[in-house]
C-alpha atoms as a PDB file:
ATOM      1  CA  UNK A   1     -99.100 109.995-208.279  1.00  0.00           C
ATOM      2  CA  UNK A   2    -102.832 110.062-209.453  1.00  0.00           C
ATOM      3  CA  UNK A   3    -104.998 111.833-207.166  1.00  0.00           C
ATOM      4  CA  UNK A   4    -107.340 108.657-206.482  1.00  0.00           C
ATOM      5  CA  UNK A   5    -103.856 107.133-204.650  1.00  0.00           C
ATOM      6  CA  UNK A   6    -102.481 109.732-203.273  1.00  0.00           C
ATOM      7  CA  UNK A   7    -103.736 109.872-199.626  1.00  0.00           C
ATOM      8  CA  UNK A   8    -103.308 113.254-197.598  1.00  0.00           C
ATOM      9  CA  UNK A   9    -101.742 112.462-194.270  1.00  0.00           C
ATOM     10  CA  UNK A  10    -101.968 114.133-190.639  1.00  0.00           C
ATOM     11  CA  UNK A  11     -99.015 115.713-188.894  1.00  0.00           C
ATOM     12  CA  UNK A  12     -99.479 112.975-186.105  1.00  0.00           C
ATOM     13  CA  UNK A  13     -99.881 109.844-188.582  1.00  0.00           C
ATOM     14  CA  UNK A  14     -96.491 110.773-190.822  1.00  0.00           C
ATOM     15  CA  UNK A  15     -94.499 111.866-186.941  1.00  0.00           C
ATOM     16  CA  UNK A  16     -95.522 108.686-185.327  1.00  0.00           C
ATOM     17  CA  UNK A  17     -94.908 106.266-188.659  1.00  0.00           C
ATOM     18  CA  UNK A  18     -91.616 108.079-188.699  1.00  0.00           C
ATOM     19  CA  UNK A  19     -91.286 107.225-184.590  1.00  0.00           C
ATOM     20  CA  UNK A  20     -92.391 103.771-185.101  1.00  0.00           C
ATOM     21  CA  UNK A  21     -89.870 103.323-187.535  1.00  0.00           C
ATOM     22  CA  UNK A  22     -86.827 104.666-185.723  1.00  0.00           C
ATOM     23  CA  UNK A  23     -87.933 102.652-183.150  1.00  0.00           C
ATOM     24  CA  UNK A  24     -87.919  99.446-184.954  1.00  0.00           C
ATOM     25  CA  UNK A  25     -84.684 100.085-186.297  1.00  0.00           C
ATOM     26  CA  UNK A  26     -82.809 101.441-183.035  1.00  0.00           C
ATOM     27  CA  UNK A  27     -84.078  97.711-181.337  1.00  0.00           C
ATOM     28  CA  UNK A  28     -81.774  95.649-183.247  1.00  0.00           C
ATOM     29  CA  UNK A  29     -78.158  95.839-183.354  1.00  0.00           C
ATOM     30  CA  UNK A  30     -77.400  99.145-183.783  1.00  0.00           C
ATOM     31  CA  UNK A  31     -73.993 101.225-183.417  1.00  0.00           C
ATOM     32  CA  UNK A  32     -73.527 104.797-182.594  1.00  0.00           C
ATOM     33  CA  UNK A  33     -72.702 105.979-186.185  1.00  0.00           C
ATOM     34  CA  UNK A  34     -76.510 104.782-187.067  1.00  0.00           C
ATOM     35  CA  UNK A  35     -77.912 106.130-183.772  1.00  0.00           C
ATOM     36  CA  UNK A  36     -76.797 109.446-185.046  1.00  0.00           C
ATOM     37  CA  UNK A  37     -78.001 109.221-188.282  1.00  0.00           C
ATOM     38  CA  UNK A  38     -81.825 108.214-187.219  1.00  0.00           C
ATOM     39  CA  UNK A  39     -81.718 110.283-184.481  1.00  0.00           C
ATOM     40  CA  UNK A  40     -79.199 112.963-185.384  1.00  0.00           C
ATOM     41  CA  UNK A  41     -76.725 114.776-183.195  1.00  0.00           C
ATOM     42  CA  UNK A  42     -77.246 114.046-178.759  1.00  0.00           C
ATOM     43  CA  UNK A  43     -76.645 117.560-177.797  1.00  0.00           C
ATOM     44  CA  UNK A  44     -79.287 120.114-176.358  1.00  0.00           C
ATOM     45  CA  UNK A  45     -81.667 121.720-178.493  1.00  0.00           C
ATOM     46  CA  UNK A  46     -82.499 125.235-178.810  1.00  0.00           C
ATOM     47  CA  UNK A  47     -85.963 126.437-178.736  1.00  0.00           C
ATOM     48  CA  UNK A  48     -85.422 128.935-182.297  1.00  0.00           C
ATOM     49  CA  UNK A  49     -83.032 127.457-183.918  1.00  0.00           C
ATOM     50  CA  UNK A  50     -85.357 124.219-183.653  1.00  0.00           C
ATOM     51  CA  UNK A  51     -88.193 126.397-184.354  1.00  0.00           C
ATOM     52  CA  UNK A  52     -86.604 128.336-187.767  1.00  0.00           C
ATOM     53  CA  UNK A  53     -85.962 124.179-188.721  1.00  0.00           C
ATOM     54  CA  UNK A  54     -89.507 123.252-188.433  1.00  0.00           C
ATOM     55  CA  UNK A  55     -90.028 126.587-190.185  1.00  0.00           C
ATOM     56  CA  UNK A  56     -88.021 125.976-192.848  1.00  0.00           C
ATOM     57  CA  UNK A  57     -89.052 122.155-193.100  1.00  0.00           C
ATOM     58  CA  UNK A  58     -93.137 122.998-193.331  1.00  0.00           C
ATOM     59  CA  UNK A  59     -92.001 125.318-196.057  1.00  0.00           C
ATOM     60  CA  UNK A  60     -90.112 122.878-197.895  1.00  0.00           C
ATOM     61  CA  UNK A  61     -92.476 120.130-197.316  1.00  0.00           C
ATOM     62  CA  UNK A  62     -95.348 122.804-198.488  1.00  0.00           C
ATOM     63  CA  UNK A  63     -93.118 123.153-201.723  1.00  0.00           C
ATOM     64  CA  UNK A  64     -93.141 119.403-202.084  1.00  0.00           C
ATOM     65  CA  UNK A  65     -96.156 118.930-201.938  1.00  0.00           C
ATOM     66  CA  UNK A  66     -97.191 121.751-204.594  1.00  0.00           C
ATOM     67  CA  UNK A  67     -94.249 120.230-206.764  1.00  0.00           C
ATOM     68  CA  UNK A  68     -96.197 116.592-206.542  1.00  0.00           C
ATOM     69  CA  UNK A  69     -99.667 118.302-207.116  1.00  0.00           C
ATOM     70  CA  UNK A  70     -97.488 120.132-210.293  1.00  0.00           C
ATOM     71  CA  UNK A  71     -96.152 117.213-211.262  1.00  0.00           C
ATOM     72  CA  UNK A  72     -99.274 115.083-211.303  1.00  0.00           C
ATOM     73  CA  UNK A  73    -101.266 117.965-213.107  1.00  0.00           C
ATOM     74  CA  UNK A  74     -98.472 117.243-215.670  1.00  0.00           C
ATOM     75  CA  UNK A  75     -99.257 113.683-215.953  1.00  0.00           C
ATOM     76  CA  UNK A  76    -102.957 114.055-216.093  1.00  0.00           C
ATOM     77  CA  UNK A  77    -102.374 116.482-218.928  1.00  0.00           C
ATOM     78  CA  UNK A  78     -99.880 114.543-220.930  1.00  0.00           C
ATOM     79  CA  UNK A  79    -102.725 111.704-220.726  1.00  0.00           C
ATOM     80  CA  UNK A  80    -105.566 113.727-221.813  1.00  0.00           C
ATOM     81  CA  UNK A  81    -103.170 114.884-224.823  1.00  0.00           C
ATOM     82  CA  UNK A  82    -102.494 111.008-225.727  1.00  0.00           C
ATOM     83  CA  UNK A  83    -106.319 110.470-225.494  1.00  0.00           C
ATOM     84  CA  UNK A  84    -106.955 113.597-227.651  1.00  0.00           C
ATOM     85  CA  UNK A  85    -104.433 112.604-230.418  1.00  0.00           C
ATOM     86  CA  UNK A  86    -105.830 109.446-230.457  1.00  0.00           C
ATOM     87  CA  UNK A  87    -109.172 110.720-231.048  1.00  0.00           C
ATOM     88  CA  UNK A  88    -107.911 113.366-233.458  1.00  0.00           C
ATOM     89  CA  UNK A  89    -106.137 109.943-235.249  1.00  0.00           C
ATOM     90  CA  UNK A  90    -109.340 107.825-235.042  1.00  0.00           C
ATOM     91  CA  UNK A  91    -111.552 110.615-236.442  1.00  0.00           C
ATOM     92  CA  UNK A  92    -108.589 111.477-239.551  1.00  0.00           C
ATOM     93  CA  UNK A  93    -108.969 107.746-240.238  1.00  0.00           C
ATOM     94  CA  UNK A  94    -112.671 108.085-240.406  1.00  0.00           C
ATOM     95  CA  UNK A  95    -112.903 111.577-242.595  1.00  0.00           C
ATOM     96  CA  UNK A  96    -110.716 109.512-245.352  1.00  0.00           C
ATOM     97  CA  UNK A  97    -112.730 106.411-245.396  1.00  0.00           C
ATOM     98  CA  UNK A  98    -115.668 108.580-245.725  1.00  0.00           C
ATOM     99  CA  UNK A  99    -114.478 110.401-248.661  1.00  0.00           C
ATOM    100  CA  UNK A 100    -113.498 107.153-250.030  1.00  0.00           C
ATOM    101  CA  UNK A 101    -116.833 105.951-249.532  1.00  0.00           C
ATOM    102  CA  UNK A 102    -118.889 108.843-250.971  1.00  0.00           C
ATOM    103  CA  UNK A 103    -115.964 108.437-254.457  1.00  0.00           C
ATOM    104  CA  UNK A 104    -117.106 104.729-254.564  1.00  0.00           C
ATOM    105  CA  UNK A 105    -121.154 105.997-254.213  1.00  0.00           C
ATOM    106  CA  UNK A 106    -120.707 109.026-256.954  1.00  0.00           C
ATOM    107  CA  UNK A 107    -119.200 106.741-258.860  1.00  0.00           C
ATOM    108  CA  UNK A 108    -122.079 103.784-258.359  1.00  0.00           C
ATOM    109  CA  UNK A 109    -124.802 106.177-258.935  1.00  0.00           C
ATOM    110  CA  UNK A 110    -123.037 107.846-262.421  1.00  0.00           C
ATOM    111  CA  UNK A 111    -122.917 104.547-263.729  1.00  0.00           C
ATOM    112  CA  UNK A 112    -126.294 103.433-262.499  1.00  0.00           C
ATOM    113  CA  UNK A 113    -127.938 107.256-264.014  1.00  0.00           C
ATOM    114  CA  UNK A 114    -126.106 106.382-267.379  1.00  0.00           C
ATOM    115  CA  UNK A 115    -127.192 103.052-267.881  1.00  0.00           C
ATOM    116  CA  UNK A 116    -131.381 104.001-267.326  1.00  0.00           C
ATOM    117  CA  UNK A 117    -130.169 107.042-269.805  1.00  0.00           C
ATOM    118  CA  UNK A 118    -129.257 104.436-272.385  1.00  0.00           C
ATOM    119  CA  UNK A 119    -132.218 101.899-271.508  1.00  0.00           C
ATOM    120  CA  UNK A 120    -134.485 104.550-271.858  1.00  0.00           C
ATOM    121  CA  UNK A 121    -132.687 105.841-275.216  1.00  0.00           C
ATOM    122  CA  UNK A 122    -133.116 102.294-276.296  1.00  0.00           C
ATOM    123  CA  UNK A 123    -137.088 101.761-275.417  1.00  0.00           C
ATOM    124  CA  UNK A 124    -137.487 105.352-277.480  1.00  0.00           C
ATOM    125  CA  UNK A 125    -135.589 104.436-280.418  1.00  0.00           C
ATOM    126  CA  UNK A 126    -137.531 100.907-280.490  1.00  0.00           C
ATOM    127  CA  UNK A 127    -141.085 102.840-279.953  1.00  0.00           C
ATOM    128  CA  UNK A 128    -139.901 105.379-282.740  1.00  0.00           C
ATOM    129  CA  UNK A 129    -139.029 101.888-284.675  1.00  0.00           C
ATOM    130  CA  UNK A 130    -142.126 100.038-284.086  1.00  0.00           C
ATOM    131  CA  UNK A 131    -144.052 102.902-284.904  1.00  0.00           C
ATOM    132  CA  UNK A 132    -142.150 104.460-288.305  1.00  0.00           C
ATOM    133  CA  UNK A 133    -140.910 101.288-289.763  1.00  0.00           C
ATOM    134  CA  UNK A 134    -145.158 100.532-290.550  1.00  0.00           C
ATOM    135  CA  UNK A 135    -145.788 103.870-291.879  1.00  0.00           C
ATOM    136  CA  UNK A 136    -142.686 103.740-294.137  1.00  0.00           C
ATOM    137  CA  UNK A 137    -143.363 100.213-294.832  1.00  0.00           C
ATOM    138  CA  UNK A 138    -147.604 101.171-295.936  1.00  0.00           C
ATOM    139  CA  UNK A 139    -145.966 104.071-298.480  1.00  0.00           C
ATOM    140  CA  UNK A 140    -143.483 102.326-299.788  1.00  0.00           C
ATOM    141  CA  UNK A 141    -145.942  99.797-301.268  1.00  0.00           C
END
């Protein structure tokens, strides 16, 4: 159970739910085999013997509850490692489409370096042109 439901109880809230409900139960039509289930055997009760019971019932209840905390750690940890795989997913995805990108840009700026290396190459050769083909031109004749 998350922690932001779980609600700790006192003794007397969970002792007089647990009254309340026998209560409700014993009212209506009940027989004697159910009368000793909810309220358990009719004899006398011994002071230690009742005592080593509640004894050993806080110290199983204790366990219980450390076994729910456990338990809901568990969760909370199986949910952050969801979340983190996730995020470890989500930034994989983005690492490849980056790569991708910066291919697709390398690419886009080779292209775009080799074509002002050729129109520059051109405007040479056709300044080397305009300027030899009159000098050849004024010997020849």
């Amino acid at each position: 159970m998350p922690p932001k439901f779980k609600r700790h109880l006192n003794d007397d809230e969970v002792t007089g739910s647990v009254k309340s409900e026998r209560r409700n139960l014993l009212e209506e039509d009940s027989d004697e085999e159910e009368d000793f289930f909810l309220r358990g055997p009719s004899g006398p009760r011994f002071g230690p013997r009742n005592d080593k019971i509640r004894h050993v019932q806080n110290q199983v209840d204790e366990v219980i509850d450390v076994m729910q905390e456990n338990i809901t750690k568990v969760i909370e940890r199986g949910e952050r490692l969801d979340d983190l795989q996730d995020k470890s997913e989500s930034l994989s995805d983005n690492a490849t489409a980056f790569s991708n990108r910066a291919k697709q840009l390398r690419r886009h700026f080779f292209w775009r370096g080799c074509k002002m290396k050729a129109i520059i190459a051109l405007v040479a050769v056709i300044l080397l042109l305009v300027i030899i083909v009159p000098i050849v031109l004024k010997y020849h004749t």
